[in-house]
C-alpha atoms as a PDB file:
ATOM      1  CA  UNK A   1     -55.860  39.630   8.283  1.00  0.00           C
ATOM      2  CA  UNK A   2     -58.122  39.967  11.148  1.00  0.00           C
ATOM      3  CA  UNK A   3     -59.000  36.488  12.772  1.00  0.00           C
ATOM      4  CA  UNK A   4     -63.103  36.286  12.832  1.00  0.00           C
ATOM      5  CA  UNK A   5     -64.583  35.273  16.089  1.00  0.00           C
ATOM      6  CA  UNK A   6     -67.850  33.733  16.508  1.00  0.00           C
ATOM      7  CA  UNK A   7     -70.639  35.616  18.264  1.00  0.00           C
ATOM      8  CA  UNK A   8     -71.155  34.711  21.937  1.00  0.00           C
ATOM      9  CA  UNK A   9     -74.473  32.791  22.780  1.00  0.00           C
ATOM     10  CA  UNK A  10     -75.516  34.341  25.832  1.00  0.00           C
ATOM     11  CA  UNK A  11     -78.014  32.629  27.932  1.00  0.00           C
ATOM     12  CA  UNK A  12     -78.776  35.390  29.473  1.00  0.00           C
ATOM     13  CA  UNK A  13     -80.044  37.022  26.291  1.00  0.00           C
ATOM     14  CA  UNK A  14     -82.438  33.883  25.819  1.00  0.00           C
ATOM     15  CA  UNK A  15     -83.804  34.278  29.193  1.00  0.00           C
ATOM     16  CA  UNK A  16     -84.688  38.071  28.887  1.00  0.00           C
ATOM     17  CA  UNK A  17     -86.710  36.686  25.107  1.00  0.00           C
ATOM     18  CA  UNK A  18     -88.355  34.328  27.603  1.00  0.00           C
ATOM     19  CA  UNK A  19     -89.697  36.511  30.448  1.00  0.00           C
ATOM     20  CA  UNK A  20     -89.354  40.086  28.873  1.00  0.00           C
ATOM     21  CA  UNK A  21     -87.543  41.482  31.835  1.00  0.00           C
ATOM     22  CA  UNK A  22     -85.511  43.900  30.943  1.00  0.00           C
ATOM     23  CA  UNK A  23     -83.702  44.586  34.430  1.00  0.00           C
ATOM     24  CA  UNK A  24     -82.907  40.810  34.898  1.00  0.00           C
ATOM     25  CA  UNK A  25     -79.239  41.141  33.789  1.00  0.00           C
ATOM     26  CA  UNK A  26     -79.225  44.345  36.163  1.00  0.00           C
ATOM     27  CA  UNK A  27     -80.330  42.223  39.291  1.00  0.00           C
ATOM     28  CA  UNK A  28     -78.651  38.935  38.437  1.00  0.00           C
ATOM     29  CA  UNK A  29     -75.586  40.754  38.103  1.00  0.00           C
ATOM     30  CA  UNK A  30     -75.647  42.398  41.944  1.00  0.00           C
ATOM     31  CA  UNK A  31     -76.003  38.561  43.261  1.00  0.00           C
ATOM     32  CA  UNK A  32     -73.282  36.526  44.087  1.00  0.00           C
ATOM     33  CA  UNK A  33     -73.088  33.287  42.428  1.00  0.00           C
ATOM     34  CA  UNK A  34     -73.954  31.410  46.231  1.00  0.00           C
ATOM     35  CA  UNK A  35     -76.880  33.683  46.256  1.00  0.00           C
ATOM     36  CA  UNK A  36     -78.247  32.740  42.899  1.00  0.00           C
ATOM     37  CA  UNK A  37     -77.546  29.094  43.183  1.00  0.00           C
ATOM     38  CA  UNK A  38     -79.229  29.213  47.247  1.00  0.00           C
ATOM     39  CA  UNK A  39     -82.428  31.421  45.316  1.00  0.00           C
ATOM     40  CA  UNK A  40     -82.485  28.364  42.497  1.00  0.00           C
ATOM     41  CA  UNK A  41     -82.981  25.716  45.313  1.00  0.00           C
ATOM     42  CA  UNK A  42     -85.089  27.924  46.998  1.00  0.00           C
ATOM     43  CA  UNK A  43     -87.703  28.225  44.288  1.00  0.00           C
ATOM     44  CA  UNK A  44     -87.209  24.690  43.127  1.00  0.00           C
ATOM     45  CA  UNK A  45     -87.780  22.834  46.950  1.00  0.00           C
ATOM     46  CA  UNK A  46     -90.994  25.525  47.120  1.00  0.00           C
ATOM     47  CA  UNK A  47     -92.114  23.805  44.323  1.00  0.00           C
ATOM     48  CA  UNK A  48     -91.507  20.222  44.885  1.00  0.00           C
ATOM     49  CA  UNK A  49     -92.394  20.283  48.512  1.00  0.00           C
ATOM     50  CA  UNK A  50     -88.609  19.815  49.713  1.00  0.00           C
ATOM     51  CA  UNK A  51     -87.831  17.438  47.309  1.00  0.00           C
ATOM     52  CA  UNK A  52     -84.481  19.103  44.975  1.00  0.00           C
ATOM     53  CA  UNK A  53     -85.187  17.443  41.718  1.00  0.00           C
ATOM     54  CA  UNK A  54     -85.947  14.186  42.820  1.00  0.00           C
ATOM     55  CA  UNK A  55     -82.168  13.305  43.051  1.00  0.00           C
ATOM     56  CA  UNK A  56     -79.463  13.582  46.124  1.00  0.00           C
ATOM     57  CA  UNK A  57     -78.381  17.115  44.722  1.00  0.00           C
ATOM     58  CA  UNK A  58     -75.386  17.265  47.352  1.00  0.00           C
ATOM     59  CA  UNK A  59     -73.888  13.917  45.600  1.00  0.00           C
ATOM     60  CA  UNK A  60     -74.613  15.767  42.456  1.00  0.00           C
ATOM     61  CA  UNK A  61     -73.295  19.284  42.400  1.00  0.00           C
ATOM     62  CA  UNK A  62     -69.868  18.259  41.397  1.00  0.00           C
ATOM     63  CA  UNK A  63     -71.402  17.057  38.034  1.00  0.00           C
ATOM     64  CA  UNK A  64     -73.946  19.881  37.791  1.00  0.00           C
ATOM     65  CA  UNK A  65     -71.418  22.337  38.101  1.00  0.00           C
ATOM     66  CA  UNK A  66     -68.855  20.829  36.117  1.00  0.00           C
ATOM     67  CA  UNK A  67     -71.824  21.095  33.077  1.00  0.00           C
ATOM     68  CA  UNK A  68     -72.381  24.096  33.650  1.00  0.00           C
ATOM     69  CA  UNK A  69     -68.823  25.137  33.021  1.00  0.00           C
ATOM     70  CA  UNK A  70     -68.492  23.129  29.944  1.00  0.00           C
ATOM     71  CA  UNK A  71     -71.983  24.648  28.694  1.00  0.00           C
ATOM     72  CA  UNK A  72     -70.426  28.073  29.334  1.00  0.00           C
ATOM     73  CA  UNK A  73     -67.208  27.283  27.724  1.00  0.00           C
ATOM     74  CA  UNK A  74     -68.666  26.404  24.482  1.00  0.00           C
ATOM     75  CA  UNK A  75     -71.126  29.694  24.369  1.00  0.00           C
ATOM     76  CA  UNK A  76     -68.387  31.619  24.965  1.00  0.00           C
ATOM     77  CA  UNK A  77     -65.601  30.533  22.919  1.00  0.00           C
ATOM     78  CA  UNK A  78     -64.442  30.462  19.599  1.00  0.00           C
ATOM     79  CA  UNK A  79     -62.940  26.538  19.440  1.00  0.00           C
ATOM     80  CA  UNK A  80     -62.492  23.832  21.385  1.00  0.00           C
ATOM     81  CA  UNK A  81     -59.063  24.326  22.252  1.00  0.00           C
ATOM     82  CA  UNK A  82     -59.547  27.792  23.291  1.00  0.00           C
ATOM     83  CA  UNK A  83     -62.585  26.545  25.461  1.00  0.00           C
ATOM     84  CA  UNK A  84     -60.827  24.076  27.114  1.00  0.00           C
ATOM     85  CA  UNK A  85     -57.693  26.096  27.734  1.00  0.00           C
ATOM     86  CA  UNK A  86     -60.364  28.288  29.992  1.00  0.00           C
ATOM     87  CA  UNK A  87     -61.313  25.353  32.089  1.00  0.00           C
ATOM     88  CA  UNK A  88     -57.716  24.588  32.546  1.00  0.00           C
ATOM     89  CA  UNK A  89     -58.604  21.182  30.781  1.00  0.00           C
ATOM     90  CA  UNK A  90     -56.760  19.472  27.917  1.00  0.00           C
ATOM     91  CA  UNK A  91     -58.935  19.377  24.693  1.00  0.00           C
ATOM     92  CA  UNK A  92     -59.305  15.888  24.969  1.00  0.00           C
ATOM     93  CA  UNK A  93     -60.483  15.749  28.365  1.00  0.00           C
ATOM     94  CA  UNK A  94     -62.534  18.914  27.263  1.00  0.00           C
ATOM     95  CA  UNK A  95     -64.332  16.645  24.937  1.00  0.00           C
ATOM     96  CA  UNK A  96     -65.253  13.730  27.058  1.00  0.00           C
ATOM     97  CA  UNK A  97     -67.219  16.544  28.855  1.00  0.00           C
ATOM     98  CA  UNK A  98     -69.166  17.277  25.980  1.00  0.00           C
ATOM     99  CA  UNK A  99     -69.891  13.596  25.545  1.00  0.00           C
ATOM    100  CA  UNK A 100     -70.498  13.250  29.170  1.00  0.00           C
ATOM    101  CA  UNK A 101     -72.891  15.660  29.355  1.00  0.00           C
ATOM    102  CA  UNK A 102     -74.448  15.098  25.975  1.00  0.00           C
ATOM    103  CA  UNK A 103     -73.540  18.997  24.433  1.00  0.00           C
ATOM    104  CA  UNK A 104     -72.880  18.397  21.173  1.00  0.00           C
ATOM    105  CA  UNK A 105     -75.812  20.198  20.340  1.00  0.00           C
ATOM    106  CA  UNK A 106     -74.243  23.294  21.295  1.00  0.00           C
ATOM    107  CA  UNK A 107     -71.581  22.848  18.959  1.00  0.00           C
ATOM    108  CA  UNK A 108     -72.129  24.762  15.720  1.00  0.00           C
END
């Protein structure tokens, strides 16, 4: 019997239903990852006249990219286990991520 798997929630789908640009995926995917995350606090200090999100984000980025990774996880895995085994995490440990960081919204 073939094992089901869930369908992958990609953000990057709900972006493009957002702004209706249909070469985003083609441009994000040129960028490195350092490029997209020094274009983020780009547009965001722009905006908030030097000020990154009214927090210390160099304290922070540990935690905001260890969400990130958990958020990711979830989209794009079938379970839990399988999640956390892609983070290199134990499922338990995978799970006080998820209460951490308040995602058990994401969960189906």
């Amino acid at each position: 019997m073939k094992k089901q798997t869930k369908k992958y929630k990609s953000v990057l789908k709900d972006i493009e239903k957002r702004f209706e640009n249909k070469d985003f995926e083609l441009v994000l995917s040129s960028l490195t990852i350092e490029e997209i995350i020094t274009a983020k606090l780009e547009l965001s200090a722009r905006g908030l006249n030097g000020k990154l999100f009214g927090f210390p984000i160099f304290k922070n980025i540990n935690q905001i990219t260890k969400e990130s990774l958990v958020r990711f996880a979830l989209r794009f895995c079938n379970s839990q286990k399988q999640a956390a085994a892609l983070l290199g995490l134990s499922v338990a440990e995978f799970k006080s991520y998820i209460r951490k960081y308040n995602l058990n919204t994401i969960i189906e």
